[in-house]
PDB file of N, CA and C in Angstrom:
ATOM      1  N   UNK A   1       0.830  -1.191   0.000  1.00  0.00           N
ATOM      2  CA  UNK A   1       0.000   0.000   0.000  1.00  0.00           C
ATOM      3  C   UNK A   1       0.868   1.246   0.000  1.00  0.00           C
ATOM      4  N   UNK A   2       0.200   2.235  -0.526  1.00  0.00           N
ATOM      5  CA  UNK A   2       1.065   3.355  -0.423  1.00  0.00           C
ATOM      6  C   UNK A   2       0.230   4.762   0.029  1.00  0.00           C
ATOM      7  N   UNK A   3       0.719   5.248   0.375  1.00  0.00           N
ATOM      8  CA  UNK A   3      -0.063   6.419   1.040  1.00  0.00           C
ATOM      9  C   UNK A   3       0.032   7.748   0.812  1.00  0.00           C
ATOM     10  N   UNK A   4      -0.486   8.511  -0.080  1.00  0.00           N
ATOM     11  CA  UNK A   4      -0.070  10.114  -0.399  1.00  0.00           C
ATOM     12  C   UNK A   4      -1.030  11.028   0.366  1.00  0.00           C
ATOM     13  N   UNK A   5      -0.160  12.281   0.883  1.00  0.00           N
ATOM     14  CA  UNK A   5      -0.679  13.393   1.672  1.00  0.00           C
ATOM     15  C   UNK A   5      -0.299  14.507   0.626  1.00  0.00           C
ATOM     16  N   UNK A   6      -0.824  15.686   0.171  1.00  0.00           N
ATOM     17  CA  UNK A   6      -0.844  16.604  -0.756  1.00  0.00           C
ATOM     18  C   UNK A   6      -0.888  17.526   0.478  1.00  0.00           C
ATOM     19  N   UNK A   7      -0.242  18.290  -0.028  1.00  0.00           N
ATOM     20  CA  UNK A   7      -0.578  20.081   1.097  1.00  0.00           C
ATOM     21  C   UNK A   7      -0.052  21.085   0.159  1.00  0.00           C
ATOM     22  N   UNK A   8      -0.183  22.494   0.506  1.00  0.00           N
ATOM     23  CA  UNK A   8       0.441  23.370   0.041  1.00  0.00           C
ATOM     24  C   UNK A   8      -0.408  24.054  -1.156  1.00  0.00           C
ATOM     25  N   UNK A   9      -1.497  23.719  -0.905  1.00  0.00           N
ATOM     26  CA  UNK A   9      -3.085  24.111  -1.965  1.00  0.00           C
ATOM     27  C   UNK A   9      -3.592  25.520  -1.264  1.00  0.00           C
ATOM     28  N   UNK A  10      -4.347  26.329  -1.756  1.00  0.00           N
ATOM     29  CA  UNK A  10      -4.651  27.613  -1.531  1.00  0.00           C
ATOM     30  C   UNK A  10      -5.505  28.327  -1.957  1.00  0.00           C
ATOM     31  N   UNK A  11      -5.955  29.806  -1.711  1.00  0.00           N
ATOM     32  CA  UNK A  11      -6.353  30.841  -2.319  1.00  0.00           C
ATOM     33  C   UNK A  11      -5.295  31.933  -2.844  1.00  0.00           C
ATOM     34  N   UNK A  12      -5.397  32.041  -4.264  1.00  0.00           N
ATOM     35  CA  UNK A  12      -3.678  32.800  -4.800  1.00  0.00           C
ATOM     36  C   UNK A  12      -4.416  33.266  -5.804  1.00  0.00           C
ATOM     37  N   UNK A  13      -3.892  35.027  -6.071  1.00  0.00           N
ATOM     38  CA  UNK A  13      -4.410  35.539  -7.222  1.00  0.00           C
ATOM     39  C   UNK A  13      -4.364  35.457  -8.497  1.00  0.00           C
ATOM     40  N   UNK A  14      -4.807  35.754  -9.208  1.00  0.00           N
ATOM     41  CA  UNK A  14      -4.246  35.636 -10.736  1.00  0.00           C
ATOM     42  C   UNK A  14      -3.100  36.157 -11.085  1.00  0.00           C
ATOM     43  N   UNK A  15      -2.280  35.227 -11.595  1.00  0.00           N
ATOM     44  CA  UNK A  15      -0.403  35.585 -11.330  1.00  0.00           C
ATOM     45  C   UNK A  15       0.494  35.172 -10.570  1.00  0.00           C
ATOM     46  N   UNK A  16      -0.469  34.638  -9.639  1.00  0.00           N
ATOM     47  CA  UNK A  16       0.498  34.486  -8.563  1.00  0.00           C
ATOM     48  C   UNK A  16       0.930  32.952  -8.624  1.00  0.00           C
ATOM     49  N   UNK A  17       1.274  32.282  -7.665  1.00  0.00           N
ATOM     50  CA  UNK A  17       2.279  30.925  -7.560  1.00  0.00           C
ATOM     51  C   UNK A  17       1.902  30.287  -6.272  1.00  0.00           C
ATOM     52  N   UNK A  18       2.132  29.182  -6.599  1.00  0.00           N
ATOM     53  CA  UNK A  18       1.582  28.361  -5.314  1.00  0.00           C
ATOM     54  C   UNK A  18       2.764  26.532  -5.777  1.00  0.00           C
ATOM     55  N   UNK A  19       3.036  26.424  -4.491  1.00  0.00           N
ATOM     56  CA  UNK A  19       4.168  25.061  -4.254  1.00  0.00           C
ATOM     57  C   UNK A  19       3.470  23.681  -3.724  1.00  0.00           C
ATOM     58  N   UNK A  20       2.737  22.637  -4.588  1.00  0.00           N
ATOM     59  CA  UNK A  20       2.110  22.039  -4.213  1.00  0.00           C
ATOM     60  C   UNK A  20       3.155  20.688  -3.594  1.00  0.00           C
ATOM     61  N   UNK A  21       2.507  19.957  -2.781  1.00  0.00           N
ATOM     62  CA  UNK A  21       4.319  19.044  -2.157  1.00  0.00           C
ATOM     63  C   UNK A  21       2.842  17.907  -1.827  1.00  0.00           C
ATOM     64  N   UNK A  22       3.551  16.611  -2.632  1.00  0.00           N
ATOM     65  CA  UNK A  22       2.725  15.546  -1.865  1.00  0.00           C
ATOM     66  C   UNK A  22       3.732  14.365  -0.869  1.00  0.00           C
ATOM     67  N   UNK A  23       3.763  14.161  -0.084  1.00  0.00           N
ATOM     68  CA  UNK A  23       4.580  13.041   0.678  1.00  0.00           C
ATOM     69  C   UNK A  23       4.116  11.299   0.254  1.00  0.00           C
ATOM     70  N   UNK A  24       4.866  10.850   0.065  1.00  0.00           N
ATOM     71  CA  UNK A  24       4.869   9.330  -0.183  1.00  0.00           C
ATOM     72  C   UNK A  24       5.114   8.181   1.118  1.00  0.00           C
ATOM     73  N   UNK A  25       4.091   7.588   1.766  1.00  0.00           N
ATOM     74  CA  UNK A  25       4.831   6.718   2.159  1.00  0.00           C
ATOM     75  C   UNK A  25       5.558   5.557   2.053  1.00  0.00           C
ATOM     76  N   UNK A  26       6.112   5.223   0.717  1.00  0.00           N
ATOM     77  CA  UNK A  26       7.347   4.704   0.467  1.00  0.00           C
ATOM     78  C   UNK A  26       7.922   5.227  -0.168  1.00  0.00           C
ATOM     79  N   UNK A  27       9.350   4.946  -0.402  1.00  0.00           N
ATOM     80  CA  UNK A  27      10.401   5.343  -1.101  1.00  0.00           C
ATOM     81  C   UNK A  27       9.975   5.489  -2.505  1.00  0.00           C
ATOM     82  N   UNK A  28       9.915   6.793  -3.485  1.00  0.00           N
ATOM     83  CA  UNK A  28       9.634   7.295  -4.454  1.00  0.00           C
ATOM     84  C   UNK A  28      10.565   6.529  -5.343  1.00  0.00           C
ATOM     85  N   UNK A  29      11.695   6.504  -5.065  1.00  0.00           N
ATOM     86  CA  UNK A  29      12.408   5.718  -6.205  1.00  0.00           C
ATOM     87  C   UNK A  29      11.935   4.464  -6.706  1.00  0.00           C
ATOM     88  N   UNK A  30      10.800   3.625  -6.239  1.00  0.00           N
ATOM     89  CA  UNK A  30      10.371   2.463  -6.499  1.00  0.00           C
ATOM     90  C   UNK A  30       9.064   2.956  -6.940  1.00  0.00           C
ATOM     91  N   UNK A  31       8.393   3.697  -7.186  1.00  0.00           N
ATOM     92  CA  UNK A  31       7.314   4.331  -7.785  1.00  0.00           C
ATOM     93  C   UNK A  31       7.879   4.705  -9.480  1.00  0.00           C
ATOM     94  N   UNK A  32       7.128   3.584 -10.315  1.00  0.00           N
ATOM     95  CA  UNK A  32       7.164   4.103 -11.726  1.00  0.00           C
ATOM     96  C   UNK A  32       6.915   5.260 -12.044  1.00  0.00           C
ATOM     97  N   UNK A  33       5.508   6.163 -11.812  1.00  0.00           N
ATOM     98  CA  UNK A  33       5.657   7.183 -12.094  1.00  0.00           C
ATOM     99  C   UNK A  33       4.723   8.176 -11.433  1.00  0.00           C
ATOM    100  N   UNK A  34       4.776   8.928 -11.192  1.00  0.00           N
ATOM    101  CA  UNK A  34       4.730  10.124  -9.699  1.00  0.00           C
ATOM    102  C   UNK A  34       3.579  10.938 -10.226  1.00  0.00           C
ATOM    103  N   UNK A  35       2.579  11.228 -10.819  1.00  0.00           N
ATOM    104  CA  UNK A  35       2.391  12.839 -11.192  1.00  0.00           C
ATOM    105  C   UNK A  35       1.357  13.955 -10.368  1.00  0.00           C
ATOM    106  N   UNK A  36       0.805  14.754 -10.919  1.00  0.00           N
ATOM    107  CA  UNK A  36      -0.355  15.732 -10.738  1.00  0.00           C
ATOM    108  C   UNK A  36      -1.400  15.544 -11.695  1.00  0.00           C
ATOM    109  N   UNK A  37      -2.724  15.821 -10.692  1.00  0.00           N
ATOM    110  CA  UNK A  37      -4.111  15.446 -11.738  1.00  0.00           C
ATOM    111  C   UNK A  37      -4.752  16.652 -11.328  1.00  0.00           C
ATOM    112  N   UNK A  38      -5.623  16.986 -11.991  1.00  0.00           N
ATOM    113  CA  UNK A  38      -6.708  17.981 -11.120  1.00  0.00           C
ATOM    114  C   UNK A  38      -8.001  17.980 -11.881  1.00  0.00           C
ATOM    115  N   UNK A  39      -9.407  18.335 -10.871  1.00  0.00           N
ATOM    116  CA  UNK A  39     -10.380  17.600 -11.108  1.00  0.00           C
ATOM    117  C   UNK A  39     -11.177  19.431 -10.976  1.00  0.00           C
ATOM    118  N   UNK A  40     -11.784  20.201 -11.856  1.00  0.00           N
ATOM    119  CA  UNK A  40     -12.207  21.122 -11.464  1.00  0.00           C
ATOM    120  C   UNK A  40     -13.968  20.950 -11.461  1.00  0.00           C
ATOM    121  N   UNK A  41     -14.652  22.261 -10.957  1.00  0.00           N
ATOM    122  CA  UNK A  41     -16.396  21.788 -10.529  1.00  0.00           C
ATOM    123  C   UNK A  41     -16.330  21.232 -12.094  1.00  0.00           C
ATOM    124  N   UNK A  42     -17.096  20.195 -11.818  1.00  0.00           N
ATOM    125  CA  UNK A  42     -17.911  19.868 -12.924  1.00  0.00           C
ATOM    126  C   UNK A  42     -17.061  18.972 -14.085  1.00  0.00           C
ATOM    127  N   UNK A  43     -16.019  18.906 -13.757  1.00  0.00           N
ATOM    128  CA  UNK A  43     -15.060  18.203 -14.883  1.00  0.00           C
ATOM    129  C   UNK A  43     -14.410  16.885 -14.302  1.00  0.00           C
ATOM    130  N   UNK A  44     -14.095  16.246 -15.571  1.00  0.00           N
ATOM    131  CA  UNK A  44     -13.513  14.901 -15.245  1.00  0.00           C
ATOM    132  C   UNK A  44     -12.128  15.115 -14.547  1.00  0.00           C
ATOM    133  N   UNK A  45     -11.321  14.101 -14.067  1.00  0.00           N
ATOM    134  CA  UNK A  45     -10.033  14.355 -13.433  1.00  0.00           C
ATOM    135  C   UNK A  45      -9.131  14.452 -14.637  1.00  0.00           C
ATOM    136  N   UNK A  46      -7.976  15.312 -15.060  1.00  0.00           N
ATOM    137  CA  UNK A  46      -7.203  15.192 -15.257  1.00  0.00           C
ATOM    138  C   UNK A  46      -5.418  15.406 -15.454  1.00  0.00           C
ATOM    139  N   UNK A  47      -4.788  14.594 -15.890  1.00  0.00           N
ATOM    140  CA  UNK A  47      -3.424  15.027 -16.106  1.00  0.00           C
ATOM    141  C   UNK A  47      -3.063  16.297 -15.900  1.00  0.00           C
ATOM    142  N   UNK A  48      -1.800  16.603 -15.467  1.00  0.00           N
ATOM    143  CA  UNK A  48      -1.623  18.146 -15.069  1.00  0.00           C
ATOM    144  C   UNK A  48      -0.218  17.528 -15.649  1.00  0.00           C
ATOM    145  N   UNK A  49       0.955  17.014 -15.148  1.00  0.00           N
ATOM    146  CA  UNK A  49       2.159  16.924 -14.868  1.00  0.00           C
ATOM    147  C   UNK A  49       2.514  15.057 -14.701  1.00  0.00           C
ATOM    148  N   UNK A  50       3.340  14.374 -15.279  1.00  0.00           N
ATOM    149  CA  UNK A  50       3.676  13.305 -14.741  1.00  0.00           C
ATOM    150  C   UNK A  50       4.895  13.410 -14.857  1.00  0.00           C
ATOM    151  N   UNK A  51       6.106  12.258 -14.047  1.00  0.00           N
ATOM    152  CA  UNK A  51       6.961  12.120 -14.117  1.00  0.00           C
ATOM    153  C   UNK A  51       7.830  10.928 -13.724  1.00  0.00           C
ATOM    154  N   UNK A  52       8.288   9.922 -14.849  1.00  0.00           N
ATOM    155  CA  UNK A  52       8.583   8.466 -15.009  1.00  0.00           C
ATOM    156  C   UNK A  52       9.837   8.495 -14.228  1.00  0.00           C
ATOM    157  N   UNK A  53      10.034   7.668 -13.354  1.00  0.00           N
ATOM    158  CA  UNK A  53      11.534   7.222 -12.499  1.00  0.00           C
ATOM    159  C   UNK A  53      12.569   7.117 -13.473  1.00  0.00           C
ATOM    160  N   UNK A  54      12.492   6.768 -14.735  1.00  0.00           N
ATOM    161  CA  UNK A  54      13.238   6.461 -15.878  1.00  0.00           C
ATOM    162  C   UNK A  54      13.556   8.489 -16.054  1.00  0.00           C
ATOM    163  N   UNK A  55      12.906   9.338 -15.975  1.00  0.00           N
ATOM    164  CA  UNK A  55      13.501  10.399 -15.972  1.00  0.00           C
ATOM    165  C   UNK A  55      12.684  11.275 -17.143  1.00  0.00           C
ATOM    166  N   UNK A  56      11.611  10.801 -17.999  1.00  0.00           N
ATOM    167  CA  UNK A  56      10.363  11.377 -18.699  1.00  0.00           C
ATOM    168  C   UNK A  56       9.370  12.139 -17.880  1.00  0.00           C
ATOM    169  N   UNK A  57       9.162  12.886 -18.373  1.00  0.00           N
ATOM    170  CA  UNK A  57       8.058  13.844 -18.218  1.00  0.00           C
ATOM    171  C   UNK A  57       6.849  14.846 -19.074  1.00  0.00           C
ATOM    172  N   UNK A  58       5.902  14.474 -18.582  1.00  0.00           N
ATOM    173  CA  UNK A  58       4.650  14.677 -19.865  1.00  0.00           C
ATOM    174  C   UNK A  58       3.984  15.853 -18.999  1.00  0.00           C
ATOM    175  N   UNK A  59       3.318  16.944 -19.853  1.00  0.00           N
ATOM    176  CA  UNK A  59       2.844  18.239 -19.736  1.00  0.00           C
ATOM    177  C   UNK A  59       1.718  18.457 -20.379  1.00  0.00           C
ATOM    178  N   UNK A  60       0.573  18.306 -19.388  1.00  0.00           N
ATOM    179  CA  UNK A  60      -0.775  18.991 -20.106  1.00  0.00           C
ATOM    180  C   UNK A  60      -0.481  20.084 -20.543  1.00  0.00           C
ATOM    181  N   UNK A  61      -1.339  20.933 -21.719  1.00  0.00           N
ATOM    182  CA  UNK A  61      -0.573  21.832 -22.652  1.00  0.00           C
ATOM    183  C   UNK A  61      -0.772  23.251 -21.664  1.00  0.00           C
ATOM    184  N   UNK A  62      -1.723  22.681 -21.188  1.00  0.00           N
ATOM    185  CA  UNK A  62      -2.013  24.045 -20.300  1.00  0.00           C
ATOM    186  C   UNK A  62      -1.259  24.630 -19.275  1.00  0.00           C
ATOM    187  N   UNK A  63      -0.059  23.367 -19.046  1.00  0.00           N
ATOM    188  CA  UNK A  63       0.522  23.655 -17.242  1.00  0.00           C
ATOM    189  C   UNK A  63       1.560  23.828 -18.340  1.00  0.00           C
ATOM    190  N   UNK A  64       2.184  23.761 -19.537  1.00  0.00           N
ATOM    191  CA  UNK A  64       3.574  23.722 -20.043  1.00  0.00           C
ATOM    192  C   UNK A  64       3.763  25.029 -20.217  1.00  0.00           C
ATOM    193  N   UNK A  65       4.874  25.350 -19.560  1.00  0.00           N
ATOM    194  CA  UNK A  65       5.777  26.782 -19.563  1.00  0.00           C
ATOM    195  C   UNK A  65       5.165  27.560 -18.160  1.00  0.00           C
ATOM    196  N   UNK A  66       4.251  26.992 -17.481  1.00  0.00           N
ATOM    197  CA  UNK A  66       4.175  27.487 -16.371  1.00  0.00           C
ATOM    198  C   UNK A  66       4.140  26.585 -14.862  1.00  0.00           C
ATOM    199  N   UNK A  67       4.230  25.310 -14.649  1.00  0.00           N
ATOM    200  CA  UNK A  67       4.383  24.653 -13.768  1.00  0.00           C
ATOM    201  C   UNK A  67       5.735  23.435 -14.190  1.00  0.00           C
ATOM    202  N   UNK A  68       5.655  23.107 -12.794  1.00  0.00           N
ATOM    203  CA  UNK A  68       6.665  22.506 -12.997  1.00  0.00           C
ATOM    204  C   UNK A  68       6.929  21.074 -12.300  1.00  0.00           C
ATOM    205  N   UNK A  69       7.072  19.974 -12.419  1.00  0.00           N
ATOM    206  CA  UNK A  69       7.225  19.033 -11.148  1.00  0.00           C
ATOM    207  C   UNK A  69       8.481  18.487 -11.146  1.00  0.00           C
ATOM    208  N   UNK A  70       8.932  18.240 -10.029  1.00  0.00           N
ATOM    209  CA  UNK A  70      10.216  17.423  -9.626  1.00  0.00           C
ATOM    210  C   UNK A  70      10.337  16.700  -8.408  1.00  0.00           C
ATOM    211  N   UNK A  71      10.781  15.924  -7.806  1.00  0.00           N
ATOM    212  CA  UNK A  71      11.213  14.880  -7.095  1.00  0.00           C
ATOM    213  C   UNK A  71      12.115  14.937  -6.086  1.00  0.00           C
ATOM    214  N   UNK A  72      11.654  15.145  -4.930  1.00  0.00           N
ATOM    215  CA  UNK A  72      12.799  14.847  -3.885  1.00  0.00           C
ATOM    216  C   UNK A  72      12.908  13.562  -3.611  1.00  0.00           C
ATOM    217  N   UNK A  73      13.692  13.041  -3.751  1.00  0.00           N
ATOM    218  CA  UNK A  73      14.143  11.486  -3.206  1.00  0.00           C
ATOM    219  C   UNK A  73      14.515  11.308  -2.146  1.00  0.00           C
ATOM    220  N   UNK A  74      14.969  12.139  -1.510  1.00  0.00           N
ATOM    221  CA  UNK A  74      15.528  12.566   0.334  1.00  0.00           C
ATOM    222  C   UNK A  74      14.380  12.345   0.756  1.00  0.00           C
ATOM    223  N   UNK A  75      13.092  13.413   0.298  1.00  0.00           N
ATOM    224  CA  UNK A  75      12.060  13.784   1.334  1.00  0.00           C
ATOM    225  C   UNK A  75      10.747  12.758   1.006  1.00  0.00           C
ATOM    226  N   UNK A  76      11.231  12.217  -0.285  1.00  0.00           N
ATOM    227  CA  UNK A  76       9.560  10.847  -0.573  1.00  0.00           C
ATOM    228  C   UNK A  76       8.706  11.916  -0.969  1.00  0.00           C
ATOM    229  N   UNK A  77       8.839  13.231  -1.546  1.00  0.00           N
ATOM    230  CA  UNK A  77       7.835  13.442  -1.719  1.00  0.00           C
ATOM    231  C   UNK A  77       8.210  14.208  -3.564  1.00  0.00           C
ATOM    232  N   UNK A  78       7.107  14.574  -3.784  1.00  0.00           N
ATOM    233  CA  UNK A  78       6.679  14.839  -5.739  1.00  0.00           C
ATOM    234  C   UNK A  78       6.223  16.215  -5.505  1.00  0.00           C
ATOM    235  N   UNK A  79       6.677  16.982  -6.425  1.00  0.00           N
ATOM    236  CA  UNK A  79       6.281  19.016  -6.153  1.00  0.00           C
ATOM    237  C   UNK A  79       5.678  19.054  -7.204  1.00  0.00           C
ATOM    238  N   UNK A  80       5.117  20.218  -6.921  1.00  0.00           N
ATOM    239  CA  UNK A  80       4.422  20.705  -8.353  1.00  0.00           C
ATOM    240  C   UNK A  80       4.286  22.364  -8.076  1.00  0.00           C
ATOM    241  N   UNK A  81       5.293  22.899  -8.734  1.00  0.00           N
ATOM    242  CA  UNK A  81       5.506  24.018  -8.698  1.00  0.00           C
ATOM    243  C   UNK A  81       4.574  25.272  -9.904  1.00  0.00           C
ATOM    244  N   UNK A  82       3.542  25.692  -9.363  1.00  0.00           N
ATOM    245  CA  UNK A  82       2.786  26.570 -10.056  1.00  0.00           C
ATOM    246  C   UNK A  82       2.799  27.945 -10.356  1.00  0.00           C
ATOM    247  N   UNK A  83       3.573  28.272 -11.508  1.00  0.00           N
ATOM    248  CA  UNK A  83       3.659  30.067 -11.705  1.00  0.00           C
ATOM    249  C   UNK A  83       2.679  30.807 -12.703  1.00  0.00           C
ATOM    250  N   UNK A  84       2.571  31.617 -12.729  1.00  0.00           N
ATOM    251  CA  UNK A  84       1.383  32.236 -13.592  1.00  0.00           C
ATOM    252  C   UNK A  84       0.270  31.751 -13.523  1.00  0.00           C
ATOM    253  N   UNK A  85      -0.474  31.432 -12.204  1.00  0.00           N
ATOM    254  CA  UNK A  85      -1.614  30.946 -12.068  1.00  0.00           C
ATOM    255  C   UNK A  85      -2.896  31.842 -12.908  1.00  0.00           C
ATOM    256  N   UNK A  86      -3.703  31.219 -13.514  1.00  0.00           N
ATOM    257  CA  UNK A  86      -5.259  31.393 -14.284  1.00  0.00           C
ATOM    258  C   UNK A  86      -6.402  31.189 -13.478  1.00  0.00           C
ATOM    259  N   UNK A  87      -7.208  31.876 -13.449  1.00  0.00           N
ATOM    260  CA  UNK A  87      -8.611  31.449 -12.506  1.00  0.00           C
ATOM    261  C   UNK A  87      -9.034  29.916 -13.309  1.00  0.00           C
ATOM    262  N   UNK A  88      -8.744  29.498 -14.540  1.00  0.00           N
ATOM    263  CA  UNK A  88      -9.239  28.135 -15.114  1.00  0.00           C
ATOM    264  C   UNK A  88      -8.308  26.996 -13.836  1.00  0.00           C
ATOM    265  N   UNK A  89      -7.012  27.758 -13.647  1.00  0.00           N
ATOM    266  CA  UNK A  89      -6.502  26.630 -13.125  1.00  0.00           C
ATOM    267  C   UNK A  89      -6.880  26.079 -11.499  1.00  0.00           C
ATOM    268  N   UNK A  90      -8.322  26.771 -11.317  1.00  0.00           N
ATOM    269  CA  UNK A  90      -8.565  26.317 -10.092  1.00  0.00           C
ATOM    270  C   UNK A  90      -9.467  24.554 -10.368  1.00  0.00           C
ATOM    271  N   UNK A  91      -8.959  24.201  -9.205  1.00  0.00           N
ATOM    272  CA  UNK A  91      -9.513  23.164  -9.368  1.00  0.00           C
ATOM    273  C   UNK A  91      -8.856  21.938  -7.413  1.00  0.00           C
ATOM    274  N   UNK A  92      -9.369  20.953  -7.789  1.00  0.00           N
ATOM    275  CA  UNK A  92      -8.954  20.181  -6.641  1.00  0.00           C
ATOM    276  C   UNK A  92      -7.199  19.077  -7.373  1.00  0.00           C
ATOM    277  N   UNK A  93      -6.503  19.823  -6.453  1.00  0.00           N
ATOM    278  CA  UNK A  93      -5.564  18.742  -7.374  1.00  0.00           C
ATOM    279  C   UNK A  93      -4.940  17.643  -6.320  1.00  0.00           C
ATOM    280  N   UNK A  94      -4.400  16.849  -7.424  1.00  0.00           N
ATOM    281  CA  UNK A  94      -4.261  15.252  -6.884  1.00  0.00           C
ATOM    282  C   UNK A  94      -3.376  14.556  -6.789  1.00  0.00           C
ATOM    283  N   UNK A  95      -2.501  14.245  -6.013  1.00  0.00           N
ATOM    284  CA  UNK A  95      -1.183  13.427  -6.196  1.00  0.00           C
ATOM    285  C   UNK A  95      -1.701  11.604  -6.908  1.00  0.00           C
ATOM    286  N   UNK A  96      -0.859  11.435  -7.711  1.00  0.00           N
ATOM    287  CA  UNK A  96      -1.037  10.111  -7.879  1.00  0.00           C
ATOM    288  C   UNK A  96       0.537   9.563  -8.336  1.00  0.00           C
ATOM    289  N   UNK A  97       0.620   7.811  -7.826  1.00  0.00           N
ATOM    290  CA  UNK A  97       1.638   7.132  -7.895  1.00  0.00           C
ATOM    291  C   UNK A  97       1.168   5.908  -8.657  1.00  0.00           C
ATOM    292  N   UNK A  98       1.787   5.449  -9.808  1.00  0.00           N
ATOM    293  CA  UNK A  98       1.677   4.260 -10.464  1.00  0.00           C
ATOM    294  C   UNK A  98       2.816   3.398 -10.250  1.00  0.00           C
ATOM    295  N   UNK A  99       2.613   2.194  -9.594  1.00  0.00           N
ATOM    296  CA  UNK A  99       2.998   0.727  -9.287  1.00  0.00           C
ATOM    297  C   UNK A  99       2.909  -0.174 -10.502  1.00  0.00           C
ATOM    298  N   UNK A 100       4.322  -0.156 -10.995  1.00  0.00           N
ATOM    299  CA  UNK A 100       4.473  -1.437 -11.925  1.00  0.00           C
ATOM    300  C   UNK A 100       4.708  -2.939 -10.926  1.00  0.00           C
ATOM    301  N   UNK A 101       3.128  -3.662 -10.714  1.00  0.00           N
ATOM    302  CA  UNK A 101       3.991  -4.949 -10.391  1.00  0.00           C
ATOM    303  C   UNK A 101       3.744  -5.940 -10.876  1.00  0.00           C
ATOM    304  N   UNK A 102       4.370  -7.366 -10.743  1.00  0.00           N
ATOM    305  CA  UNK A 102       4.731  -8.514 -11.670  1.00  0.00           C
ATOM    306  C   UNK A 102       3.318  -8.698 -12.672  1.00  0.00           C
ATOM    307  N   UNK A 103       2.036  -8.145 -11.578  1.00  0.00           N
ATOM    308  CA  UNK A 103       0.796  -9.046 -11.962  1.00  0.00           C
ATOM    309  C   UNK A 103      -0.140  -7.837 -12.407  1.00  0.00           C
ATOM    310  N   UNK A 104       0.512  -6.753 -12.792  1.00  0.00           N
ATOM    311  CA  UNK A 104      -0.364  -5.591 -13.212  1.00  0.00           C
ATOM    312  C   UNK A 104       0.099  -3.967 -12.397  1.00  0.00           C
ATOM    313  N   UNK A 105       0.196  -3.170 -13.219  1.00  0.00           N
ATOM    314  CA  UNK A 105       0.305  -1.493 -12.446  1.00  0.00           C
ATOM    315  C   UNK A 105      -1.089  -1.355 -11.292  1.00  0.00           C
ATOM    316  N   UNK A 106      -1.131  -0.770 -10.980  1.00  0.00           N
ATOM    317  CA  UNK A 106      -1.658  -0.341 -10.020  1.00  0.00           C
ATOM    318  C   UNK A 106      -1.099   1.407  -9.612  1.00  0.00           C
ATOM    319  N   UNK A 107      -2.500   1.816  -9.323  1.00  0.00           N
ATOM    320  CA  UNK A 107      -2.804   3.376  -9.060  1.00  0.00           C
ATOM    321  C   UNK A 107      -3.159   3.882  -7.608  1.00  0.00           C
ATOM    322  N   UNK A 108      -2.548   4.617  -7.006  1.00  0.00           N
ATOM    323  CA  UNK A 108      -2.844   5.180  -6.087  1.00  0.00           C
ATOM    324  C   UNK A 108      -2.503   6.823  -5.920  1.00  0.00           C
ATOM    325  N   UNK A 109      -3.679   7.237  -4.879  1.00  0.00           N
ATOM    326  CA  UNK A 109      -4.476   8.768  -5.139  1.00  0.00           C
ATOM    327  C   UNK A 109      -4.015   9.415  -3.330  1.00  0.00           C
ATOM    328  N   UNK A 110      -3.894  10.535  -4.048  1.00  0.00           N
ATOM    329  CA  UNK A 110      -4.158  11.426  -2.720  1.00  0.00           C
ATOM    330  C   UNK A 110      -5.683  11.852  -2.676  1.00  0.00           C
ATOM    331  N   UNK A 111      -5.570  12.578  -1.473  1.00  0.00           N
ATOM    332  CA  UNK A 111      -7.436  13.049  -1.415  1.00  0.00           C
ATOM    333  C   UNK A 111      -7.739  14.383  -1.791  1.00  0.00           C
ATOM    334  N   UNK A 112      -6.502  14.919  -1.846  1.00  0.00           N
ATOM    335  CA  UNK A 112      -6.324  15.956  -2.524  1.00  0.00           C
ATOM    336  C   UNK A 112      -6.583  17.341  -1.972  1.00  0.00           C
ATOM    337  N   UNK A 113      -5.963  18.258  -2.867  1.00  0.00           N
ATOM    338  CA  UNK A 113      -5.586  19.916  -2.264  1.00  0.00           C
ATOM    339  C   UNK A 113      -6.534  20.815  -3.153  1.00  0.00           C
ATOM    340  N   UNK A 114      -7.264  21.821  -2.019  1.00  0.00           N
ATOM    341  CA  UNK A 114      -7.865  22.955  -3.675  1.00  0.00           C
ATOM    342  C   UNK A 114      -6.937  24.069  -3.858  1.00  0.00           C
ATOM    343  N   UNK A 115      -6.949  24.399  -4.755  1.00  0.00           N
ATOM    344  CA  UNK A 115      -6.594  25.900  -5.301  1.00  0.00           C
ATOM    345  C   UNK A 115      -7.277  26.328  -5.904  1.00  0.00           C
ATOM    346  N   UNK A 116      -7.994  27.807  -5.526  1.00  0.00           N
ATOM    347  CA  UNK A 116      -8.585  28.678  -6.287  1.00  0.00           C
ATOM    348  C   UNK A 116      -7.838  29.697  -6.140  1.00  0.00           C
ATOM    349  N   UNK A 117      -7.860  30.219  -7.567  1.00  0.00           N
ATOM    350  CA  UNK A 117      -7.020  31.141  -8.348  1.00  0.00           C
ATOM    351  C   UNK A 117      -8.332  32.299  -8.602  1.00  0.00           C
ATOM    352  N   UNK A 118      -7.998  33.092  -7.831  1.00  0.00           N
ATOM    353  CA  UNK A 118      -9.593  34.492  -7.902  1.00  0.00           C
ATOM    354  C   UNK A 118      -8.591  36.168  -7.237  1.00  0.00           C
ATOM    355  N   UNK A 119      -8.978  36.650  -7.587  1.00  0.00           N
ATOM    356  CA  UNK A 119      -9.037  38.066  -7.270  1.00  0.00           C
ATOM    357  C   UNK A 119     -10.107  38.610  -5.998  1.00  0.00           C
TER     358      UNK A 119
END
């Protein structure tokens, strides 16, 4: 089992930046691949940011050139660094970890952080 805690979600203006940090309870280096989802009113969940242990990384078009994610391996935990925030980009966002094992991947979720992006 694995266990993600997300924090660092907010109220931040338009422009502004916000440092989203999820903690892992196991060692991230054994996690295939790490990313950010976000689920806004009324919309399906999705992709924000992923990032493969192999060292790939995929960018919804919307977060590219303004967020960012990376990996502490010290701390077990996955960032997601948000600049030039949009009122679109409010939403509930989501840590998730994908488990390659012998008998199938497997997905696991945080419960997740809001950010609204308002004036």
């Amino acid at each position: 089992q694995v266990q993600l805690v997300e924090s660092g979600g907010g109220l931040v203006q338009p422009g502004g930046s916000l440092r989203l940090s999820c903690a892992s309870s196991v060692d991230i280096k054994s996690i295939s691949q790490l990313g950010w989802y976000r689920q806004g009113p009324g919309n399906v969940r999705r992709p924000v940011e992923t990032n493969r242990n192999t060292g790939g990384t995929d960018y919804a078009k919307s977060a590219e050139g303004r967020f960012t994610i990376t990996r502490d391996n010290a701390k077990n935990t996955v960032n997601l660094q948000m600049n030039g925030l949009k009122p679109e980009d409010t939403a509930v966002y989501f840590c998730n970890a994908e488990i390659n094992y012998t008998a199938g991947n497997k997905n696991y979720w945080g419960h997740g952080t809001q950010v609204t992006v308002s004036s």
